[in-house]
Protein backbone atom coordinates (compact mmCIF):
# COMPACT_ATOMS: atom_id res chain seq x y z
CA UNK A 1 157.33 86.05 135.84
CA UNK A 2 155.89 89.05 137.97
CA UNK A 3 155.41 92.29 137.07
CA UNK A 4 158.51 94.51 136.20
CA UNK A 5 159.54 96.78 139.50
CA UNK A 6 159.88 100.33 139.02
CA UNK A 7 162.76 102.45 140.88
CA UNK A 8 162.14 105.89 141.17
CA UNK A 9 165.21 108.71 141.72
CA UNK A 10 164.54 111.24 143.71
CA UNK A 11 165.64 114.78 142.64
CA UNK A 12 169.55 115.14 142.96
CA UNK A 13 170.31 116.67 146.51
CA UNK A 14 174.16 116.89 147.46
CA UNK A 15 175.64 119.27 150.20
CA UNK A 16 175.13 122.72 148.79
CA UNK A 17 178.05 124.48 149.29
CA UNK A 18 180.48 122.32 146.96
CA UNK A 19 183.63 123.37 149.17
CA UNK A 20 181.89 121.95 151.67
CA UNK A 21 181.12 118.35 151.94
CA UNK A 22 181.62 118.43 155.55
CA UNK A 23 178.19 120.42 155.87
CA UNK A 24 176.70 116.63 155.46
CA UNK A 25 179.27 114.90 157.79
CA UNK A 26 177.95 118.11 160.84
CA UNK A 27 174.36 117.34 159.98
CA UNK A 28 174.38 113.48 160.59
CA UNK A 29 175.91 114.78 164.03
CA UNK A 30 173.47 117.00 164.54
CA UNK A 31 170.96 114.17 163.86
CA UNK A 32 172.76 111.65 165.99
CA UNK A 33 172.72 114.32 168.58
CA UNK A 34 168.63 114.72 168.57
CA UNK A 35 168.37 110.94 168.35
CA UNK A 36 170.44 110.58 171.73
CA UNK A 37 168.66 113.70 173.85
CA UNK A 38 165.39 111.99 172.84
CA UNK A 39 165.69 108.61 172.83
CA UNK A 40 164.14 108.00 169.58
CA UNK A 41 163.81 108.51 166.29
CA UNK A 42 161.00 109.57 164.44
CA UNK A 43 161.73 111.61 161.72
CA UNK A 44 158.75 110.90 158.74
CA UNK A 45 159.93 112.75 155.70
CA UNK A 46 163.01 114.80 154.45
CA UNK A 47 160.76 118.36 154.76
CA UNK A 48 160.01 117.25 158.78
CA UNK A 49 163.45 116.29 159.58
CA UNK A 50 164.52 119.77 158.11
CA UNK A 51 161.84 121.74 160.00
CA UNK A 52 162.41 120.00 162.95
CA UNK A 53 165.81 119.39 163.46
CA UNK A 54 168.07 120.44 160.82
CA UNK A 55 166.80 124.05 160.23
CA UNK A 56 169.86 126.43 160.62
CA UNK A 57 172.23 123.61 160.40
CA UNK A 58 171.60 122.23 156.53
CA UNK A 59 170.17 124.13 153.51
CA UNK A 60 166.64 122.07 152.47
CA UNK A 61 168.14 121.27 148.81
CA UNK A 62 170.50 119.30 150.96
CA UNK A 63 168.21 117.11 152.88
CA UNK A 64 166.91 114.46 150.58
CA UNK A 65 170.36 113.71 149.28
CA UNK A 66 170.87 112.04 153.08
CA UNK A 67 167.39 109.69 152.67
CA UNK A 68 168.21 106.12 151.18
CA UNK A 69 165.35 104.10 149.72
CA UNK A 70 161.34 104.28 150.50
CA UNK A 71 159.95 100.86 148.91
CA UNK A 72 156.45 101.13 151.03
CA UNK A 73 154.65 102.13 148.04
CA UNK A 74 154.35 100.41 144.69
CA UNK A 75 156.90 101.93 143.27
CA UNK A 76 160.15 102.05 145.50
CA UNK A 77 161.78 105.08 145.66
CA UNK A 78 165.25 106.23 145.88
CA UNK A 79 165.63 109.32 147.61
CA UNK A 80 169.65 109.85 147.77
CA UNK A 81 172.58 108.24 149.00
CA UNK A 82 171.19 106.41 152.35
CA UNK A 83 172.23 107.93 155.30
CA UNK A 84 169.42 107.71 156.59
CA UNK A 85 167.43 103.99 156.34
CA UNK A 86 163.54 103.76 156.64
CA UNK A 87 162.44 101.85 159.92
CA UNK A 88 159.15 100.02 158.25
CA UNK A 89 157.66 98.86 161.65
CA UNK A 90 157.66 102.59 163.11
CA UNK A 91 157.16 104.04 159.55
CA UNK A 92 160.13 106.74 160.42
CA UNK A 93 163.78 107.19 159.08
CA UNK A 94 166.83 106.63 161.30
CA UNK A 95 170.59 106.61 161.19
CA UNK A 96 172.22 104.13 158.86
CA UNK A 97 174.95 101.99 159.80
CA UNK A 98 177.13 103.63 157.09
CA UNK A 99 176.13 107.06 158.94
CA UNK A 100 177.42 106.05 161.87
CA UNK A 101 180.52 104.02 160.38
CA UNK A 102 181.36 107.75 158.25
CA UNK A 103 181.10 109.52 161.73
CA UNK A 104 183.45 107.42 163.23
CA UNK A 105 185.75 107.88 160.13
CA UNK A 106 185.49 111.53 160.12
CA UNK A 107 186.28 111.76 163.74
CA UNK A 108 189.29 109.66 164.25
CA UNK A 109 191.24 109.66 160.59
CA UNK A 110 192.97 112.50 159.15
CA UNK A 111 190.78 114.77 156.57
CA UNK A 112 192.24 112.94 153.46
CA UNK A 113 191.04 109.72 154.71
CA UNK A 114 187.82 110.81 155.69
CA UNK A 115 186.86 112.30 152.13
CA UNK A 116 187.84 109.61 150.49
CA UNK A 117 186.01 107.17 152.61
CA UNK A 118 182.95 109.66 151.42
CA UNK A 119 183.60 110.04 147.89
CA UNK A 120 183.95 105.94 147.57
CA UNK A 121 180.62 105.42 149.06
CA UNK A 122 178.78 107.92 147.37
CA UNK A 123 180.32 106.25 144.19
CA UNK A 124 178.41 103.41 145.04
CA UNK A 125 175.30 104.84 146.40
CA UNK A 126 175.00 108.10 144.63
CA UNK A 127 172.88 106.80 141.64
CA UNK A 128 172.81 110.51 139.96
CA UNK A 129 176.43 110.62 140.86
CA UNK A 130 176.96 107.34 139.39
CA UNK A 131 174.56 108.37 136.14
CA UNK A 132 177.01 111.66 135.67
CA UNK A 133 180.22 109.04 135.62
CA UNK A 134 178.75 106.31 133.46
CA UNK A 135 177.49 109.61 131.13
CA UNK A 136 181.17 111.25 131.18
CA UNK A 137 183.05 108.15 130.63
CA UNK A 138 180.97 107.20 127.53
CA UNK A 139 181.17 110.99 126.06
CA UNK A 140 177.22 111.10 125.97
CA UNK A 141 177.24 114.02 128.66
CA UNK A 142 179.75 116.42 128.62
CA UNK A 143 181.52 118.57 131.07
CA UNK A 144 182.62 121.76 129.59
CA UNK A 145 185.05 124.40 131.22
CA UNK A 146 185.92 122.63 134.77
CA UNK A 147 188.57 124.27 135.34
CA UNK A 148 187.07 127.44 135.22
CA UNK A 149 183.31 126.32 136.86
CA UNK A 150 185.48 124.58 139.75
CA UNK A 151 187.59 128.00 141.20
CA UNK A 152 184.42 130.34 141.22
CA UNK A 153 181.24 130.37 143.03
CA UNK A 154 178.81 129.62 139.69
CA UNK A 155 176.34 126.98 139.22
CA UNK A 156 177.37 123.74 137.04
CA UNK A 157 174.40 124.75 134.29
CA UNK A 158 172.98 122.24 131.34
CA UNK A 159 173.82 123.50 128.42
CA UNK A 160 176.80 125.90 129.17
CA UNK A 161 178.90 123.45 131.53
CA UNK A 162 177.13 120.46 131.28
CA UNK A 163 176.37 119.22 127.97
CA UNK A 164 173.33 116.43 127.46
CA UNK A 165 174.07 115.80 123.57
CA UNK A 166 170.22 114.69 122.26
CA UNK A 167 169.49 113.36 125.98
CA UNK A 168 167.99 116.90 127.48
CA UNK A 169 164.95 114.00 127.93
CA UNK A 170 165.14 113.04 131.86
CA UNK A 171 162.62 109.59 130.58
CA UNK A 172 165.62 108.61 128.66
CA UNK A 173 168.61 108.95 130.94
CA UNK A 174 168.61 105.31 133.08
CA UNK A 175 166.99 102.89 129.78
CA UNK A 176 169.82 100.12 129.63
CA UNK A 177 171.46 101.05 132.41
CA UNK A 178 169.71 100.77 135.49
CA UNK A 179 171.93 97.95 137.10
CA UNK A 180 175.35 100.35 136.84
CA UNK A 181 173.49 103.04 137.92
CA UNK A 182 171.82 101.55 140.76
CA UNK A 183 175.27 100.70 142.00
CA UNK A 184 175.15 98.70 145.62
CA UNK A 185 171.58 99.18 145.61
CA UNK A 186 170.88 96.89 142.85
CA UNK A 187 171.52 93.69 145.01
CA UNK A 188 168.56 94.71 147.37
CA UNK A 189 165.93 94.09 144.87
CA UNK A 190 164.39 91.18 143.46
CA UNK A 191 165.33 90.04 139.99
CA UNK A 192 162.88 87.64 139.46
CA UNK A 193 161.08 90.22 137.32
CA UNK A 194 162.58 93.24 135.34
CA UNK A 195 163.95 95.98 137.43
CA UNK A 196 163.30 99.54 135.52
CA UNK A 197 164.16 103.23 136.99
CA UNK A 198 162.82 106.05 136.12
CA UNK A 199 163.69 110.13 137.19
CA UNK A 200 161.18 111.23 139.50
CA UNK A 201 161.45 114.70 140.10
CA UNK A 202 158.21 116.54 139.64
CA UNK A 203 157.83 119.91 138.64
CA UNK A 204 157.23 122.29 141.13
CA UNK A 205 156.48 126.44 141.41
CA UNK A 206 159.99 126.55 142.93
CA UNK A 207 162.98 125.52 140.06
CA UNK A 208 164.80 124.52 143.17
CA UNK A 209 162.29 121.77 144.16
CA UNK A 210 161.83 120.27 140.58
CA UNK A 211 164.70 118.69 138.78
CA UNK A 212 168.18 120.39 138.31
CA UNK A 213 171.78 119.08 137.65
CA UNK A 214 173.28 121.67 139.32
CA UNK A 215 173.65 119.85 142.46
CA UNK A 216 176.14 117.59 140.87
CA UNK A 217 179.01 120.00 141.06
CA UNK A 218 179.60 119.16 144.35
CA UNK A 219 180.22 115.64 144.38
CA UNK A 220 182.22 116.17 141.52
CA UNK A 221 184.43 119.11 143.35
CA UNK A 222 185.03 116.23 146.20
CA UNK A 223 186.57 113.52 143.44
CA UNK A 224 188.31 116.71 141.60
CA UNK A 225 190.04 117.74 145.19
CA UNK A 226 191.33 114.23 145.57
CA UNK A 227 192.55 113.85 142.11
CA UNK A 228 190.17 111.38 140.92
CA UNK A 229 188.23 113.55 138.00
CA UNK A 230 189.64 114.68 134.99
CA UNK A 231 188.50 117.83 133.71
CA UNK A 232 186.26 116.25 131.10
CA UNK A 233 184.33 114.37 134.02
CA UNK A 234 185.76 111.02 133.53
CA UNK A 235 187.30 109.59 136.76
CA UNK A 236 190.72 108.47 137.32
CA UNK A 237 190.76 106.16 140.45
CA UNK A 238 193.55 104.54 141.83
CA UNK A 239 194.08 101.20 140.19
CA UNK A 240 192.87 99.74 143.63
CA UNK A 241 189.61 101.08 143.63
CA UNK A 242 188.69 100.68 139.95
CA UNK A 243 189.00 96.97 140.55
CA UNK A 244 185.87 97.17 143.21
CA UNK A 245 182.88 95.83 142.00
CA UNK A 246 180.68 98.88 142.19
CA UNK A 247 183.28 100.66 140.29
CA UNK A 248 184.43 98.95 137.39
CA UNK A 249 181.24 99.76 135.40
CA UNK A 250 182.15 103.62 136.21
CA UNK A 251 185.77 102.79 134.58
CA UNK A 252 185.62 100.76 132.14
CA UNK A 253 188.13 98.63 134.50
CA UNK A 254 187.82 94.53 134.92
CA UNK A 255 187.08 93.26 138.53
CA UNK A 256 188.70 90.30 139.32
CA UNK A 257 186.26 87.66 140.76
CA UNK A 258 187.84 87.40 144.46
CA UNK A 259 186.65 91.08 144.74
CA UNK A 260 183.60 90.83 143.10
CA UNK A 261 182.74 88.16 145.65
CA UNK A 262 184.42 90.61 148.62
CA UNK A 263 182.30 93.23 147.52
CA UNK A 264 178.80 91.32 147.69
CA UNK A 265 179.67 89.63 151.24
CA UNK A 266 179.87 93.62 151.96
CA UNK A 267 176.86 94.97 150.29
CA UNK A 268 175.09 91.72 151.87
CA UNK A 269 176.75 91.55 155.27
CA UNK A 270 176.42 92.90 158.52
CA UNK A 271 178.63 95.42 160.76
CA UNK A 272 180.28 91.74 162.00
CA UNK A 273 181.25 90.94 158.28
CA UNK A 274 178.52 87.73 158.68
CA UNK A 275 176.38 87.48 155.45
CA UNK A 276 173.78 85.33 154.10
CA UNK A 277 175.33 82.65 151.99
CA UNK A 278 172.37 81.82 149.10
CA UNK A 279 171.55 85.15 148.40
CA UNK A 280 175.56 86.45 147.69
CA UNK A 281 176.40 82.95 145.81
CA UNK A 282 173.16 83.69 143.49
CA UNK A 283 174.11 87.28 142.70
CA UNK A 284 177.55 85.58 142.69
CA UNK A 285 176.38 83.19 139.95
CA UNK A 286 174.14 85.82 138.22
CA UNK A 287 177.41 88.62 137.77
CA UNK A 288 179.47 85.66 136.90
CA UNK A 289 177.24 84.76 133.85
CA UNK A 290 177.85 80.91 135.01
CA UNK A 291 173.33 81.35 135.18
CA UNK A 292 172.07 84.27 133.71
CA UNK A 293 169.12 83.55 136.03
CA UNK A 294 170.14 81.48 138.54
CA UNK A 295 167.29 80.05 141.32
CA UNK A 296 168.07 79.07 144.77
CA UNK A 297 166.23 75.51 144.24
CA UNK A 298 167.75 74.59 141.03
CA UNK A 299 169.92 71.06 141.20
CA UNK A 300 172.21 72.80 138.72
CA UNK A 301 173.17 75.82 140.65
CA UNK A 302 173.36 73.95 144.00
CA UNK A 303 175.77 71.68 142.71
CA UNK A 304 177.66 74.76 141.30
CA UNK A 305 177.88 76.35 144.63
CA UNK A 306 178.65 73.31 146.63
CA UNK A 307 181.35 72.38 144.05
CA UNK A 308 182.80 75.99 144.52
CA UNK A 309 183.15 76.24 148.12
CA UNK A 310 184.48 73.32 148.78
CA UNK A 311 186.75 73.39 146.49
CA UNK A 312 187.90 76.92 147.92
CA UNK A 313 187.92 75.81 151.23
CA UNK A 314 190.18 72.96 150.59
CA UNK A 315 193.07 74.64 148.50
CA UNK A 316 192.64 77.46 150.87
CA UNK A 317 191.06 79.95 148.21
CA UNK A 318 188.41 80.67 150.67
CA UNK A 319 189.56 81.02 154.50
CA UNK A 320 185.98 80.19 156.22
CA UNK A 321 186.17 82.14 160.13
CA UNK A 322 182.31 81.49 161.49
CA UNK A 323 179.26 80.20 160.80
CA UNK A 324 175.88 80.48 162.19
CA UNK A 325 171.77 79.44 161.45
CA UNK A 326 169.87 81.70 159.96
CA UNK A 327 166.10 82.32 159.12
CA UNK A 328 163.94 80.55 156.52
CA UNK A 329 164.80 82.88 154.34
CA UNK A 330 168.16 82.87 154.24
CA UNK A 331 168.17 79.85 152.18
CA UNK A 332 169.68 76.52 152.70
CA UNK A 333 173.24 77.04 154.59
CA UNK A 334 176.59 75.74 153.29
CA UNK A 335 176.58 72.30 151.77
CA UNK A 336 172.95 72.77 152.64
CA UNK A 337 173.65 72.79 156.22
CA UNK A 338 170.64 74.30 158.11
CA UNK A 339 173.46 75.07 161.28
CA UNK A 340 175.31 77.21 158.36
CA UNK A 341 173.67 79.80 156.85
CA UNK A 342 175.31 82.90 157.78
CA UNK A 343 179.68 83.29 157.28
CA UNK A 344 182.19 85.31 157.98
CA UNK A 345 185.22 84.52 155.99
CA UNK A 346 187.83 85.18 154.38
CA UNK A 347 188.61 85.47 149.78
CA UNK A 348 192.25 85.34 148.81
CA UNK A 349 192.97 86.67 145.08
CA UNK A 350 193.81 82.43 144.47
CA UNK A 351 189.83 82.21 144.79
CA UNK A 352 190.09 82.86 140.22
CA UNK A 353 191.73 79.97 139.64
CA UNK A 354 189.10 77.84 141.70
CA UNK A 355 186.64 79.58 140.20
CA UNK A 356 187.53 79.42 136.71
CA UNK A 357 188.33 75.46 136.79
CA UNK A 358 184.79 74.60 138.77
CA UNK A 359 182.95 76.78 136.19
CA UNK A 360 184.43 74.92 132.91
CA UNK A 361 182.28 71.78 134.51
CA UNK A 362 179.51 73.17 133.65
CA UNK A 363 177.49 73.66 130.60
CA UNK A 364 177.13 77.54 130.66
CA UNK A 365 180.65 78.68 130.91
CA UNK A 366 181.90 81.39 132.93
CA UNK A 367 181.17 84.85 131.03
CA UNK A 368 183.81 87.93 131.06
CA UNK A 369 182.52 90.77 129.08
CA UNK A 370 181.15 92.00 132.21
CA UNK A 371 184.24 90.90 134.88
């Protein structure tokens, strides 16, 4: 086994005016804007971008929030909520395709719509937002006079309305729970060695620039406005949403497996809804508990997956649409079908039952405690 990787979180950056999430939704306009008049993109850090094209138009705390992940150095880091995705072969970031897809939401929906499109995907991809929920709904952090913080202009402070408990320790906030955190991140790394995260958030001359919580409140005034916080911090989302993958550890809630299959063919797919089959059927496997650590190779895990989908596809479980070739590293292709490595299809909620029965075949039964 490799070396563990190490994920480091960038300070917490959200839009700065909590009232105002919109001031994000103008500024990725703004940048698709520039991109258009020039052609290109070649914006190198958050502090450039913000000199250079978003001065006037987004306050600087606000900028890093937009930046997704940097993994060109040893340790990969994970600057905010991913907005904006690093191009590797120019070395500069650019829109994201969930930029462009909020945009388009925010532009052609009605404003209850669009907000909650936002708040659901920065409950995915917000890890400090996600860190705050998993904190609340335990009762490790707690959020004191919301009410009262939420209807006046004040900061959300530690210690008067945010309460750490014995965790004031930023080394201590992520041990054990990296993968919830993480959220729809956590599929993009490798887990053939441990995954760790740590807060990085250096201390700086400016308390602004170093690490602060009070950047959280507005996040949390977006949920609040759509009636999905409580006032102790704990969410209450619709029944529908707390079933989503990404979610459920926020909750407490059970995901059924259908959608915790829908929701990887997302995280792993493309604007077309194709995805790669191997790697969603071995973080399939791995969320499942059928093989803690499954590998692509392994006889056992092939036959599995073979067993699975064809199963599915015959009673219908699984309604298969496309299916394409792939590269090398997309692994084998359906029923190891070099032709078939990329899908588009279809889960229907009868997908359990399959699932289930398939899984009792095998010598490492199904596990729930995490479904």
């Amino acid at each position: 086994m490799s070396a563990s990787q190490t994920i480091l979180i960038g300070r917490c950056s959200f839009w700065p005016e909590a009232r105002d999430p919109e001031a994000w939704l103008r500024a990725l306009v703004t940048l698709a804007q520039a991109a258009e008049q020039s052609g290109t993109q070649t914006w190198t850090s958050p502090r450039l971008l913000g000199n250079a094209v978003l001065r006037g138009h987004l306050s600087r705390r606000g900028i890093p929030g937009l930046f997704g992940l940097d993994d060109t150095a040893a340790s990969a880091v994970l600057l905010g909520v991913g907005f904006l995705e690093l191009n590797a072969e120019r070395s500069a970031w650019q829109l994201s395709n969930d930029a462009q897809n909020i945009l388009t939401l925010w532009q052609t929906v009605d404003h209850r719509q669009a907000m909650e499109h936002l708040a659901l995907f920065l409950l995915c991809r917000s890890a400090w937002l996600r860190l705050a929920s998993i904190k609340f709904q335990s009762g490790v952090w707690q959020l004191c006079n919301w009410d009262k913080l939420k209807a006046s202009n004040g900061q959300l402070r530690v210690g008067k309305s945010l309460l750490l408990a014995s965790e004031a320790d930023p080394a201590t906030w992520l041990s054990g729970i990296e993968e919830p955190v993480l959220g729809a991140w956590w599929p993009q790394f490798s887990h053939d060695s441990p995954v760790t995260a740590q807060v990085h958030a250096p201390k700086t001359a400016k308390p602004d620039d170093g690490l602060s919580l009070s950047p959280l409140k507005s996040p949390l005034y977006l949920l609040d406005s759509l009636g999905w916080l409580d006032p102790s911090g704990r969410l209450r989302l619709p029944a529908s949403l707390a079933q989503q993958l990404f979610l459920r550890s926020l909750t407490g809630a059970k995901a059924s497996r259908a959608s915790v299959l829908d929701q990887l063919t997302t995280t792993f797919g493309d604007h077309r809804g194709v995805f790669p089959l191997e790697p969603v059927m071995l973080r399939f496997a791995e969320a499942l508990g059928v093989f803690p650590h499954p590998v692509a190779n392994e006889s056992a895990f092939i036959a599995w997956t073979d067993r699975l989908l064809s199963e599915s596809i015959r009673v219908g479980a699984i309604e298969l649409f496309s299916a394409e070739p792939g590269q090398p590293r997309h692994g084998r292709g359906l029923f190891g079908d070099v032709q078939q490595k990329l899908l588009r299809w279809r889960v229907h909620e009868d997908f359990d039952e399959v699932c289930t029965n398939v899984a009792s075949s095998f010598s490492q039964p199904v596990t729930t405690t995490s479904l």
